[in-house]
N, C-alpha and C. Protein backbone atom coordinates (compact mmCIF):
# COMPACT_ATOMS: atom_id res chain seq x y z
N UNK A 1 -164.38 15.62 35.97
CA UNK A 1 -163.05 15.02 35.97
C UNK A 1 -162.94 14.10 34.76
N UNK A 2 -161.26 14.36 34.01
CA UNK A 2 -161.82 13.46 32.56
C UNK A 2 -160.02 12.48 32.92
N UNK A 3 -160.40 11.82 33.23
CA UNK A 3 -159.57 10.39 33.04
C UNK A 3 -159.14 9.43 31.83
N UNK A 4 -158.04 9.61 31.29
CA UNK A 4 -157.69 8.89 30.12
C UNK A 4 -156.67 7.96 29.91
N UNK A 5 -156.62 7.43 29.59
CA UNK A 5 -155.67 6.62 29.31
C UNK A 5 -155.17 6.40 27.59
N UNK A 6 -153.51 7.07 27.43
CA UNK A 6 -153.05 7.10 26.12
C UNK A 6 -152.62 5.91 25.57
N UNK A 7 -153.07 4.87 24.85
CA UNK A 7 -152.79 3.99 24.41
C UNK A 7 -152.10 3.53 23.15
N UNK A 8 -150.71 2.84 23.20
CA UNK A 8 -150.48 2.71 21.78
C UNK A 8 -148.91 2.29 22.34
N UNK A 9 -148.29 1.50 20.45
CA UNK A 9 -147.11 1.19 20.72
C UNK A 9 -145.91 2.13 21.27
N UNK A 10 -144.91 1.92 21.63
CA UNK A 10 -143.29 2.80 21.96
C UNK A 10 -143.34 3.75 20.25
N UNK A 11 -143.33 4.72 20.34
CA UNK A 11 -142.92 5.65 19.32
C UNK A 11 -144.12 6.15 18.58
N UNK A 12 -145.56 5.71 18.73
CA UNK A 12 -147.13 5.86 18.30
C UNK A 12 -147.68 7.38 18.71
N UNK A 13 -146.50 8.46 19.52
CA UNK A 13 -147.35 9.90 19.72
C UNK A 13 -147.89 9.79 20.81
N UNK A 14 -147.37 9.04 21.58
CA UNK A 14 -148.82 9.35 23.20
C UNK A 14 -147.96 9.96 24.47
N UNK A 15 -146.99 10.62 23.98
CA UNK A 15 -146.49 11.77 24.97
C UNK A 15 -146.32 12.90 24.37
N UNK A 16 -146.29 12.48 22.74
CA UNK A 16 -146.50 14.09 21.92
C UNK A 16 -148.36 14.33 22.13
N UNK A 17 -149.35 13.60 22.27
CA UNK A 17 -150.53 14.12 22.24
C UNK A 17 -150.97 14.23 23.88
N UNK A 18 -150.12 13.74 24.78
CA UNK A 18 -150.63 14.10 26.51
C UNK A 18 -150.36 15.35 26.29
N UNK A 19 -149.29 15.85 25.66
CA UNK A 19 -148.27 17.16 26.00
C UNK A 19 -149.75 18.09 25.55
N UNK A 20 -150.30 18.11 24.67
CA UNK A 20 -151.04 19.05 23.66
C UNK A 20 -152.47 18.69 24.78
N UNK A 21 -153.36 17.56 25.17
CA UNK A 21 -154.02 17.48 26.23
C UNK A 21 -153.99 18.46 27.63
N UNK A 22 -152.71 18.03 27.93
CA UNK A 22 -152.41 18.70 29.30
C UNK A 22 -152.44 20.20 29.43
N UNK A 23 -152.31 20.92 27.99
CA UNK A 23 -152.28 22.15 28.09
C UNK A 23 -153.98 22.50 27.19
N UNK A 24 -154.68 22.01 26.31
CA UNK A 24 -155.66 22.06 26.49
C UNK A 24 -157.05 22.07 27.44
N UNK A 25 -157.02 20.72 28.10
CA UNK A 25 -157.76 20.54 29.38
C UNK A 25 -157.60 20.76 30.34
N UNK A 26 -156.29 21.09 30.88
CA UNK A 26 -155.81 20.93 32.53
C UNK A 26 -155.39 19.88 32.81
N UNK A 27 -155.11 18.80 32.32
CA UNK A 27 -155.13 17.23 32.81
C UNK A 27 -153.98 17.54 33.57
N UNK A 28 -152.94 16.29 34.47
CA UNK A 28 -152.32 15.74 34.65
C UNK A 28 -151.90 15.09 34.36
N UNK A 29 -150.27 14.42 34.00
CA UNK A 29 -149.96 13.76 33.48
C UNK A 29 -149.41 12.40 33.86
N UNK A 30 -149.59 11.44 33.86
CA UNK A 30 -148.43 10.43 34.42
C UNK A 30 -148.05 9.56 33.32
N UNK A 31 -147.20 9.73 32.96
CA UNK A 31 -145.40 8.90 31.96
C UNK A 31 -145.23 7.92 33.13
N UNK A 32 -145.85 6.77 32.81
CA UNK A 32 -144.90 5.44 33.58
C UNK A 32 -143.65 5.56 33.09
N UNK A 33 -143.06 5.71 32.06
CA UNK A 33 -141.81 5.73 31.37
C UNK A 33 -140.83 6.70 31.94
N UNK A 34 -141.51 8.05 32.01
CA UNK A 34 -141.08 9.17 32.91
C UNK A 34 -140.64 9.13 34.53
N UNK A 35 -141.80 8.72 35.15
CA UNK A 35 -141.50 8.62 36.45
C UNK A 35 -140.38 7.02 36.73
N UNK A 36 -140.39 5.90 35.77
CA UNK A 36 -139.25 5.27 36.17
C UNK A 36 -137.72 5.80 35.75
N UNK A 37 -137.77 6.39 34.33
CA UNK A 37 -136.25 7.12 34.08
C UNK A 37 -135.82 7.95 35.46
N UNK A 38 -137.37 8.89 36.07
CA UNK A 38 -136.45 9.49 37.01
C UNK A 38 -135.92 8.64 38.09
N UNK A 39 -136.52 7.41 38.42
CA UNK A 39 -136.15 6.73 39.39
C UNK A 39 -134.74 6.05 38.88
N UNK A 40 -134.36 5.82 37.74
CA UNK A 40 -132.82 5.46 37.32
C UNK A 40 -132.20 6.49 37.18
N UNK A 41 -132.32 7.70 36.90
CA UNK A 41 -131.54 8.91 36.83
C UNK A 41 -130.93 8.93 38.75
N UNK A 42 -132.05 8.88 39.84
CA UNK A 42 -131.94 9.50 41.01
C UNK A 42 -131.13 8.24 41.54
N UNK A 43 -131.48 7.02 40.72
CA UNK A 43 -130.42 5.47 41.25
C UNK A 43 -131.06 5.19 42.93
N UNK A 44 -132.54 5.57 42.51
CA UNK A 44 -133.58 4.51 44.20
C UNK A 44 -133.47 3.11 43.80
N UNK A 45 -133.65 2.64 44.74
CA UNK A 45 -133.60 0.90 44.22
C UNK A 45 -134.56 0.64 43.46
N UNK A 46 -135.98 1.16 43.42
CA UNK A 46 -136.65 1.15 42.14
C UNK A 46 -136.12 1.43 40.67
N UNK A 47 -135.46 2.02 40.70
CA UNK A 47 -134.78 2.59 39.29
C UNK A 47 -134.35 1.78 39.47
N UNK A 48 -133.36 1.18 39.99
CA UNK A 48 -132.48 -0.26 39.36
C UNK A 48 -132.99 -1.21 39.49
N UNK A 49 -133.74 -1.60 39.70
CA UNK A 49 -134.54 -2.80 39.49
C UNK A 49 -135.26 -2.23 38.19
N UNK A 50 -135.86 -0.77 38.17
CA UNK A 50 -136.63 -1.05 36.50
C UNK A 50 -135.62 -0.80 35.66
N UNK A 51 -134.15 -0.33 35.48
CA UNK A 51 -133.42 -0.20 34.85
C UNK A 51 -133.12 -1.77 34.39
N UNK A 52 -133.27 -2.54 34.99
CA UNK A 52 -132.57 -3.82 34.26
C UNK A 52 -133.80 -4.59 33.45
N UNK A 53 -134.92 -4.25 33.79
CA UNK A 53 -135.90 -4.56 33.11
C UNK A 53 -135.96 -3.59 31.78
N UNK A 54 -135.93 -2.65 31.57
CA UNK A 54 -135.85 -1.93 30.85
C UNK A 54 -134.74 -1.83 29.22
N UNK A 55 -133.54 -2.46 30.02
CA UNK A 55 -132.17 -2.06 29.50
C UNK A 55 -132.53 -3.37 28.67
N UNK A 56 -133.84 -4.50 29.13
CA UNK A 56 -133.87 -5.83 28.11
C UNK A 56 -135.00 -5.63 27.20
N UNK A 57 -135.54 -4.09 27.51
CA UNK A 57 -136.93 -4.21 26.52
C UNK A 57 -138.08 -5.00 27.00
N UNK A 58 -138.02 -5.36 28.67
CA UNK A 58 -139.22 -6.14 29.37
C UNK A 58 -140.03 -4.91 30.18
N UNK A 59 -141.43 -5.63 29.93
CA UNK A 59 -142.11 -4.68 30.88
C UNK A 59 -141.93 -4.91 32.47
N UNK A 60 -141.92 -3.86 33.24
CA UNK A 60 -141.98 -3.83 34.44
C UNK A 60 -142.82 -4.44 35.01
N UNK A 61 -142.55 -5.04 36.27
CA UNK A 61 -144.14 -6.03 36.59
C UNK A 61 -145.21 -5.40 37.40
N UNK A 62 -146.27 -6.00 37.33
CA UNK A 62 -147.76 -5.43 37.46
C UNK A 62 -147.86 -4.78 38.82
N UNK A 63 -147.29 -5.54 39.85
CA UNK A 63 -147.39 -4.83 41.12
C UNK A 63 -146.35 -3.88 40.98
N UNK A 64 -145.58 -3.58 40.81
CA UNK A 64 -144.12 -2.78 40.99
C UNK A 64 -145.18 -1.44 39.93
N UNK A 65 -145.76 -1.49 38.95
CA UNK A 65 -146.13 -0.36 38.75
C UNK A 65 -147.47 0.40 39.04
N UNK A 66 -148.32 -0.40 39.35
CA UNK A 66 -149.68 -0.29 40.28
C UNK A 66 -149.16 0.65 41.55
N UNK A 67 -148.23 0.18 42.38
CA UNK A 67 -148.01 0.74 43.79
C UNK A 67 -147.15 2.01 43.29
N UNK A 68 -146.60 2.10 41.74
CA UNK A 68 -145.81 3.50 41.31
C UNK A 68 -147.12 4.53 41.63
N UNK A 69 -148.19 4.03 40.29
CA UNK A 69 -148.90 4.89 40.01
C UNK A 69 -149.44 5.04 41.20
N UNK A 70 -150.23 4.57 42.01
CA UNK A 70 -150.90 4.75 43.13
C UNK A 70 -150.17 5.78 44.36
N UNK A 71 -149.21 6.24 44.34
CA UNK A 71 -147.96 7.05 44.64
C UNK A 71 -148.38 8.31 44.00
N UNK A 72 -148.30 8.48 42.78
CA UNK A 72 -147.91 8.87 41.85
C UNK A 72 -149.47 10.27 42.28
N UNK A 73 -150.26 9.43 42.38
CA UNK A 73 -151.51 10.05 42.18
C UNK A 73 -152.10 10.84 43.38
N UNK A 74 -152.04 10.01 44.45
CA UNK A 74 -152.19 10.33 45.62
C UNK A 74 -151.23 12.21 45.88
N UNK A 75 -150.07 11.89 45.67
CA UNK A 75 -149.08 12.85 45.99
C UNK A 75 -149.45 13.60 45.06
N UNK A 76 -150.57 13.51 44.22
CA UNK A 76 -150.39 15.04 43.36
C UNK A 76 -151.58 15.12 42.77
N UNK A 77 -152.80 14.76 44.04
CA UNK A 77 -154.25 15.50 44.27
C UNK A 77 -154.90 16.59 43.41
N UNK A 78 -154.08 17.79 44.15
CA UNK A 78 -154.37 19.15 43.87
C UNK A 78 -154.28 19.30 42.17
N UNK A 79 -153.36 18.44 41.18
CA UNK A 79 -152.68 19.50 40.08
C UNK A 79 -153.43 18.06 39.65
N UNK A 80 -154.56 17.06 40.40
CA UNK A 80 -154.94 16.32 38.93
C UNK A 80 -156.80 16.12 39.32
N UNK A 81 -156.89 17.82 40.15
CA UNK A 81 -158.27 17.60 40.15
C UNK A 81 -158.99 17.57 38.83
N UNK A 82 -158.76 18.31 38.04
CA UNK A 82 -159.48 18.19 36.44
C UNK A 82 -159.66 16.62 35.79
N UNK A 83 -158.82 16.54 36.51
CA UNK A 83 -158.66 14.72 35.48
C UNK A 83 -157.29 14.40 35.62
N UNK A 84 -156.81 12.93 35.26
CA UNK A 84 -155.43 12.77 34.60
C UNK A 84 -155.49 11.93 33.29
N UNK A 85 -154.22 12.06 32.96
CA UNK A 85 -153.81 10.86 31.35
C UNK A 85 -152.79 10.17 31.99
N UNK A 86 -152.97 8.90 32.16
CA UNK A 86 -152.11 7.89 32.01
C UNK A 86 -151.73 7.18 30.77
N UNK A 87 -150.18 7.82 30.78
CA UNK A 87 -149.87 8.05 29.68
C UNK A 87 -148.70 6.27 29.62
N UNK A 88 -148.75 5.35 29.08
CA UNK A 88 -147.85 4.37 28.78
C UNK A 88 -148.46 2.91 30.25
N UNK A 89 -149.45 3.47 30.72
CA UNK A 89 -150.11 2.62 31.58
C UNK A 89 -151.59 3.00 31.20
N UNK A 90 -152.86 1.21 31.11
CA UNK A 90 -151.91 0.15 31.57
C UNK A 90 -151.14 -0.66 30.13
N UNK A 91 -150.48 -1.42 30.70
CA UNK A 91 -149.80 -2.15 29.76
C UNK A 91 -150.37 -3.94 29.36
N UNK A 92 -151.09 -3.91 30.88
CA UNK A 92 -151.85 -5.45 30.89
C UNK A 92 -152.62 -5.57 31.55
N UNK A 93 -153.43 -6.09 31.09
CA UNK A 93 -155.43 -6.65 31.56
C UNK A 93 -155.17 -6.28 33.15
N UNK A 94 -154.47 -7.03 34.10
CA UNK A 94 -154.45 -7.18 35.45
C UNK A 94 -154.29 -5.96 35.70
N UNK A 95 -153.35 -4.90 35.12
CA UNK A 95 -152.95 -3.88 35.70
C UNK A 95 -154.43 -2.73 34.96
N UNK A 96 -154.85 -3.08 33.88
CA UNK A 96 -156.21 -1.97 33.45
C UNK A 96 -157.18 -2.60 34.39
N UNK A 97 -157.06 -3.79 35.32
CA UNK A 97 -158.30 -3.62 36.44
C UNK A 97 -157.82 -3.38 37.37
N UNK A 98 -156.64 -3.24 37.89
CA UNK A 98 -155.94 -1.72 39.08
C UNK A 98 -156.19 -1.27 39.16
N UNK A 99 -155.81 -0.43 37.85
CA UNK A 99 -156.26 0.80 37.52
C UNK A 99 -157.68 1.16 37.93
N UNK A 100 -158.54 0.53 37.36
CA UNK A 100 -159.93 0.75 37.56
C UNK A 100 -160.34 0.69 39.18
N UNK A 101 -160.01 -0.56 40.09
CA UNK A 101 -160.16 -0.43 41.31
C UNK A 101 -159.17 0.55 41.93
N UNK A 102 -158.38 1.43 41.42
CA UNK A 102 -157.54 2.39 42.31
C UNK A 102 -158.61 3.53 42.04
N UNK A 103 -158.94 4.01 41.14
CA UNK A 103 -159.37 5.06 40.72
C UNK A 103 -160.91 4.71 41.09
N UNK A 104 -161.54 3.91 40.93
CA UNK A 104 -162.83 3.52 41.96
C UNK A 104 -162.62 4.07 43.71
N UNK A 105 -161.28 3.32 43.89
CA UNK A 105 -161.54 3.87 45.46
C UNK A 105 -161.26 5.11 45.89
N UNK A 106 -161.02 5.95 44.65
CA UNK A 106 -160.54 7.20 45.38
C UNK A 106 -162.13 7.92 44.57
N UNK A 107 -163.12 6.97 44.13
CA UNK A 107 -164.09 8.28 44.02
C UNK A 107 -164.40 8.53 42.47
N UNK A 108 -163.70 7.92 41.68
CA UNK A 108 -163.33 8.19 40.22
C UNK A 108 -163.18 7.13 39.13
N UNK A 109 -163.40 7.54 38.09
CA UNK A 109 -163.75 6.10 36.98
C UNK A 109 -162.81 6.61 35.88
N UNK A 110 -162.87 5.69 34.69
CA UNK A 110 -161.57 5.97 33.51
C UNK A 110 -163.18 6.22 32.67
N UNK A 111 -162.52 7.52 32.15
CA UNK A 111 -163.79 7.95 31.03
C UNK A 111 -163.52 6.98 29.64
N UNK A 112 -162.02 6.97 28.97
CA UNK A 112 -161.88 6.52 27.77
C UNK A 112 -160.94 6.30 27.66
N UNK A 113 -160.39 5.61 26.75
CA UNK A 113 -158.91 5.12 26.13
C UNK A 113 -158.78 5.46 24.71
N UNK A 114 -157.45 6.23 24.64
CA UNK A 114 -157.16 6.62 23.21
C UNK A 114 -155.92 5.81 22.64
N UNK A 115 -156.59 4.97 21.70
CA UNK A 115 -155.41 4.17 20.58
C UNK A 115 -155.00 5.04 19.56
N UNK A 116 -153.29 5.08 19.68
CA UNK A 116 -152.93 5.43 18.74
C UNK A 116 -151.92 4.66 17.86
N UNK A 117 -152.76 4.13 15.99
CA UNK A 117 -152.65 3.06 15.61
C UNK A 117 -151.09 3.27 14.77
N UNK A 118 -150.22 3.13 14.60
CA UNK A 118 -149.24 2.88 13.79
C UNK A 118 -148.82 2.24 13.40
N UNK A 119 -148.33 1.65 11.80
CA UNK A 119 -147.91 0.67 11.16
C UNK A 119 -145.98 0.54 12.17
N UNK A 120 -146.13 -0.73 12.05
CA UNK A 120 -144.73 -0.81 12.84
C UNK A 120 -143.40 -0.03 11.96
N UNK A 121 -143.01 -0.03 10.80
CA UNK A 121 -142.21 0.00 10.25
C UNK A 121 -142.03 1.70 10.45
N UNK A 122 -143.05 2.34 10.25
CA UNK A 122 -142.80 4.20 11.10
C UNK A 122 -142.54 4.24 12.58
N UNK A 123 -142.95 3.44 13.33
CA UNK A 123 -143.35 3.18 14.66
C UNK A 123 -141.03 2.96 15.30
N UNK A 124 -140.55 2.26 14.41
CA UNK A 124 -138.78 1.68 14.15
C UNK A 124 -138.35 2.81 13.71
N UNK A 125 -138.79 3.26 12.58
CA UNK A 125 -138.29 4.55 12.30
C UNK A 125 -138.28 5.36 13.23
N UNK A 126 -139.60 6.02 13.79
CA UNK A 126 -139.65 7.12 14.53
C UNK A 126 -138.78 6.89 15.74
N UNK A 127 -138.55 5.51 16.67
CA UNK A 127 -138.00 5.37 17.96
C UNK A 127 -136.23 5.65 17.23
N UNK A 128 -135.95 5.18 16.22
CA UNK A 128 -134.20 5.01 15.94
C UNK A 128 -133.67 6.60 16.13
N UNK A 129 -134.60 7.42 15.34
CA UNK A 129 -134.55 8.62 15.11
C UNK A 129 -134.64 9.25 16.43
N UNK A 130 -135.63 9.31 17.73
CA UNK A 130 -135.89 9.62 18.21
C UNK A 130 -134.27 9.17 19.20
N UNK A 131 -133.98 8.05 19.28
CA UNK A 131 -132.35 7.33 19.84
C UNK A 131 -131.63 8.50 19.60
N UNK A 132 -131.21 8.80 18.34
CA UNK A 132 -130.40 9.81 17.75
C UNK A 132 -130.16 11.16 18.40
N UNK A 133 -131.91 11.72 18.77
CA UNK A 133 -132.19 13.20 19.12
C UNK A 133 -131.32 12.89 20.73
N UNK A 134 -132.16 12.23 21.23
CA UNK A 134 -132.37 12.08 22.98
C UNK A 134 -130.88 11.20 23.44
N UNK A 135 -130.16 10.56 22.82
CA UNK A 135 -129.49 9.54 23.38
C UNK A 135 -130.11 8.68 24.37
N UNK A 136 -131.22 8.28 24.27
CA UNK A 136 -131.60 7.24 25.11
C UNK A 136 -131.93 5.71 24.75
N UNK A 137 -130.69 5.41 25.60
CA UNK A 137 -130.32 4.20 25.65
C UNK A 137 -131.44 2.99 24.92
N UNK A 138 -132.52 3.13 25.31
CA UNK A 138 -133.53 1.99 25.47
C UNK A 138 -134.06 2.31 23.88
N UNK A 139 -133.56 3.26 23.18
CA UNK A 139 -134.05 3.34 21.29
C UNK A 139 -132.61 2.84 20.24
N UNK A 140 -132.49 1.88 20.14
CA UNK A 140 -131.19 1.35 19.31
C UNK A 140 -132.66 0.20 18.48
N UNK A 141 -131.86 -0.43 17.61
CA UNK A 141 -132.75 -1.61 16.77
C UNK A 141 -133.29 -2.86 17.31
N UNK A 142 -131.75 -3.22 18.24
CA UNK A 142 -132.64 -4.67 18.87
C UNK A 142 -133.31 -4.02 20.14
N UNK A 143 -133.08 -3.63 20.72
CA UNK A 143 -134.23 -2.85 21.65
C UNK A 143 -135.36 -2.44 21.43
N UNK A 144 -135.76 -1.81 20.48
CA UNK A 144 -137.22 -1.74 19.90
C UNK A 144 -137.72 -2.78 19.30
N UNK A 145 -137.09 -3.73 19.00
CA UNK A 145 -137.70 -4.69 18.04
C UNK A 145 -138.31 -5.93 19.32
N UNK A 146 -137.88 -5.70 20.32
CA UNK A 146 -138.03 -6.63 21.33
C UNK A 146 -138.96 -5.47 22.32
N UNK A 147 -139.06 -4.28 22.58
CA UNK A 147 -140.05 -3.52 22.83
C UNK A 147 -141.71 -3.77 22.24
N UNK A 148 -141.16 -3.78 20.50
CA UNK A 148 -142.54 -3.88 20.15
C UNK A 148 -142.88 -5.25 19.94
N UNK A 149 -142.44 -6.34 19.74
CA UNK A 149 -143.06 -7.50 19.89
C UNK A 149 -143.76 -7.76 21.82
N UNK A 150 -142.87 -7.13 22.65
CA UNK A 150 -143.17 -7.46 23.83
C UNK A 150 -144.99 -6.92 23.73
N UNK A 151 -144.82 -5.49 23.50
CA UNK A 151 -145.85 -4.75 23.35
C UNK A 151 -147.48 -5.33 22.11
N UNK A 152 -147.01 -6.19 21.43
CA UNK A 152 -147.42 -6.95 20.62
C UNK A 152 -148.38 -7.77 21.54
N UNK A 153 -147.34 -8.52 21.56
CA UNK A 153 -148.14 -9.79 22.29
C UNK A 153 -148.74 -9.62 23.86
N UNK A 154 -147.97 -8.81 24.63
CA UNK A 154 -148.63 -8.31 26.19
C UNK A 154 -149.71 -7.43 26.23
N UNK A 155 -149.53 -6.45 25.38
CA UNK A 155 -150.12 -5.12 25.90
C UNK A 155 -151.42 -4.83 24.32
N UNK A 156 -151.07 -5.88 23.48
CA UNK A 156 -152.66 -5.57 22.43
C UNK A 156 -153.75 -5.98 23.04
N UNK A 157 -154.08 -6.99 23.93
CA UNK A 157 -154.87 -7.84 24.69
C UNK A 157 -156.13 -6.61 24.95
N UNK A 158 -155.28 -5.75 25.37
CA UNK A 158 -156.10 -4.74 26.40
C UNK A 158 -156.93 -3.50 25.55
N UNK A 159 -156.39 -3.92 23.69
CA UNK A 159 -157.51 -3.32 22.84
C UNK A 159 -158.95 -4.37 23.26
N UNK A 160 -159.01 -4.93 22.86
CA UNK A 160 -160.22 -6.12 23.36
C UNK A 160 -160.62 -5.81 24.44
N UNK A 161 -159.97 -5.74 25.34
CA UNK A 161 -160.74 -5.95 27.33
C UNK A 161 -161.29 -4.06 26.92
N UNK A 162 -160.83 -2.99 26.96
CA UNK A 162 -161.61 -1.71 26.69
C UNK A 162 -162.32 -1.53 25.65
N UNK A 163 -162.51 -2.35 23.97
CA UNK A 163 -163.10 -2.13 23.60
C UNK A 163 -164.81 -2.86 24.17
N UNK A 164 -164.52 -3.87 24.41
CA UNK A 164 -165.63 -4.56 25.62
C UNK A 164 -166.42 -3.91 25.84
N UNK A 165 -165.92 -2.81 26.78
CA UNK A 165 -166.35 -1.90 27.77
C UNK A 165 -166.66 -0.64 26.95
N UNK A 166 -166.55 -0.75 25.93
CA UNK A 166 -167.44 0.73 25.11
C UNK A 166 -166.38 1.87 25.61
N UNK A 167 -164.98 1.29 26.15
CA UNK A 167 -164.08 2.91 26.42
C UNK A 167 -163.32 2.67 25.22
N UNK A 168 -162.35 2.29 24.13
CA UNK A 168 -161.67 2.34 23.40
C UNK A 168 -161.87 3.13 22.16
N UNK A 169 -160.72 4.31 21.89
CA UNK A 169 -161.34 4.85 20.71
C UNK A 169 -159.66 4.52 19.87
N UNK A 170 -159.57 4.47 18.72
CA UNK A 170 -158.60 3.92 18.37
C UNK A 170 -158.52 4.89 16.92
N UNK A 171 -157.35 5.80 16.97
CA UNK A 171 -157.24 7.11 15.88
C UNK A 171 -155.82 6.55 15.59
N UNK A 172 -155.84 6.53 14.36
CA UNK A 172 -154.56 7.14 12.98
C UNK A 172 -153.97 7.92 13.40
N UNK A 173 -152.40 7.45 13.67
CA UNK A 173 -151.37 7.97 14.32
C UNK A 173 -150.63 8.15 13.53
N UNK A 174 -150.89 8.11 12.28
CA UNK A 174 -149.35 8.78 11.32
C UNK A 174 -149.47 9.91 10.93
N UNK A 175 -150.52 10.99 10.89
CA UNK A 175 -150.35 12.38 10.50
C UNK A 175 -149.35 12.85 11.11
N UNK A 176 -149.23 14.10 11.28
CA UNK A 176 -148.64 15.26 11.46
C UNK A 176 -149.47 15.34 12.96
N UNK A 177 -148.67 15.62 14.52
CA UNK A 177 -149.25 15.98 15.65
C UNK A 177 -150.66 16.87 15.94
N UNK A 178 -150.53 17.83 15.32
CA UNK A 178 -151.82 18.79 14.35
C UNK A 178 -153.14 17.97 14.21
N UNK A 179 -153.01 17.34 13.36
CA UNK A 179 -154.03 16.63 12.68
C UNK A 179 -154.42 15.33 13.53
N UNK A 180 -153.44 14.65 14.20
CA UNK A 180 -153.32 13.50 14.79
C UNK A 180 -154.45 14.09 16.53
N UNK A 181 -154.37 15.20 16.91
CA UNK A 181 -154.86 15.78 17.83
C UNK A 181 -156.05 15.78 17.76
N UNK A 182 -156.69 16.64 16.54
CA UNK A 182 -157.99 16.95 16.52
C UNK A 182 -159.02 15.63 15.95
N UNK A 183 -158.35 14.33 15.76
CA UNK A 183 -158.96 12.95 16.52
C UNK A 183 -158.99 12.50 17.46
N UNK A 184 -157.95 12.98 18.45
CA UNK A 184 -158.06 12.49 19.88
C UNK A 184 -158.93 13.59 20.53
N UNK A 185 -159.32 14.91 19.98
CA UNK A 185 -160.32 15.70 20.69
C UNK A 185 -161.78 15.05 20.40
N UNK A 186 -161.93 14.82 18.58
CA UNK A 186 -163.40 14.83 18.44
C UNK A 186 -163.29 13.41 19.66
N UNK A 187 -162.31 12.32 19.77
CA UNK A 187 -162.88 10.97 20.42
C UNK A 187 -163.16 11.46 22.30
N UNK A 188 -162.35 12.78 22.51
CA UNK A 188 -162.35 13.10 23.99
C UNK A 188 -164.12 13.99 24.36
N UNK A 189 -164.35 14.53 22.64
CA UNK A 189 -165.75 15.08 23.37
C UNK A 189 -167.13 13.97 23.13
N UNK A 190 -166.60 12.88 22.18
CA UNK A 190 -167.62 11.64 22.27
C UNK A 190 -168.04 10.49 23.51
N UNK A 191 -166.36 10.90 24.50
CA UNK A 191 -166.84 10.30 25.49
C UNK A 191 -167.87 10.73 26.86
């Protein structure tokens, strides 16, 4: 079972490289980002409560997404016996030792964490652009700019707490998806 966790800023490639994972390995996927849009698309009271967090560029809070994922995982056993990628979780120290005690009690450990490093100024580019394709709301200028400082100051912490722990591998995220891949493989067969 290979357990990962995709790490990196809003617009850094870590749902363009789960996508290329998931069909390589078998993994499973979980998009914190994903499974709350659907919860604002379907309008559960979860979605609106993360919709207003969201709509300010704040992260969701630690319990509210611990008890997602823990949901998340349970209900979908079968399609993540190979492993999963948690893909945009965790976001903070408290929630990467959740993580670790959720996945402890069901039997299972986090093999590695993949950083993917991008200079901010591609990182603005890629999300404005990406606004453009998708129409989604949460990619305009002051929204990312308050995304990635949030992400700055909350969620870098947790390069340190995994590199600690000998799980952090941290790959050059500006190639081409191609190229950007076959660093997150050589770092997936080093772990």
């Amino acid at each position: 079972m290979l357990n990962i966790v995709m790490f990196g800023a809003p617009g850094s490639g870590k749902g363009t490289q789960s996508e290329v994972l998931i069909k390589t390995y078998g993994l499973f996927h979980i998009s914190t980002g994903d499974v709350l849009r659907d919860h604002i698309k379907r309008g559960t009271d979860l979605g609106k409560t993360a919709k207003e967090y969201i709509d300010k560029g704040q992260l969701i809070p630690d319990e509210l997404m611990v008890d997602i994922l823990a949901s998340v995982v349970d209900d979908n056993k079968e399609a993540a016996q190979n492993g999963v990628i948690f893909d945009g979780f965790p976001r903070t120290i408290p929630q990467a030792e959740a993580l670790d005690a959720m996945l402890e009690k069901r039997g299972t450990k986090l093999n590695g964490v993949i950083g993917l490093d991008v200079p901010e100024d591609i990182l603005i580019a890629r999300l404005l652009n990406r606004g453009k394709e998708t129409g989604r709301s949460d990619d305009n200028l002051e929204t990312i700019t308050s995304r990635l400082e949030v992400y700055n100051n909350q969620t870098s912490p947790l390069k340190e707490f995994y590199a600690k722990k000998g799980l952090l591998h941290m790959i050059e995220g500006t190639g081409g998806p191609e190229a950007v891949f076959e660093l997150v493989k050589k770092a997936i067969e080093s772990m």
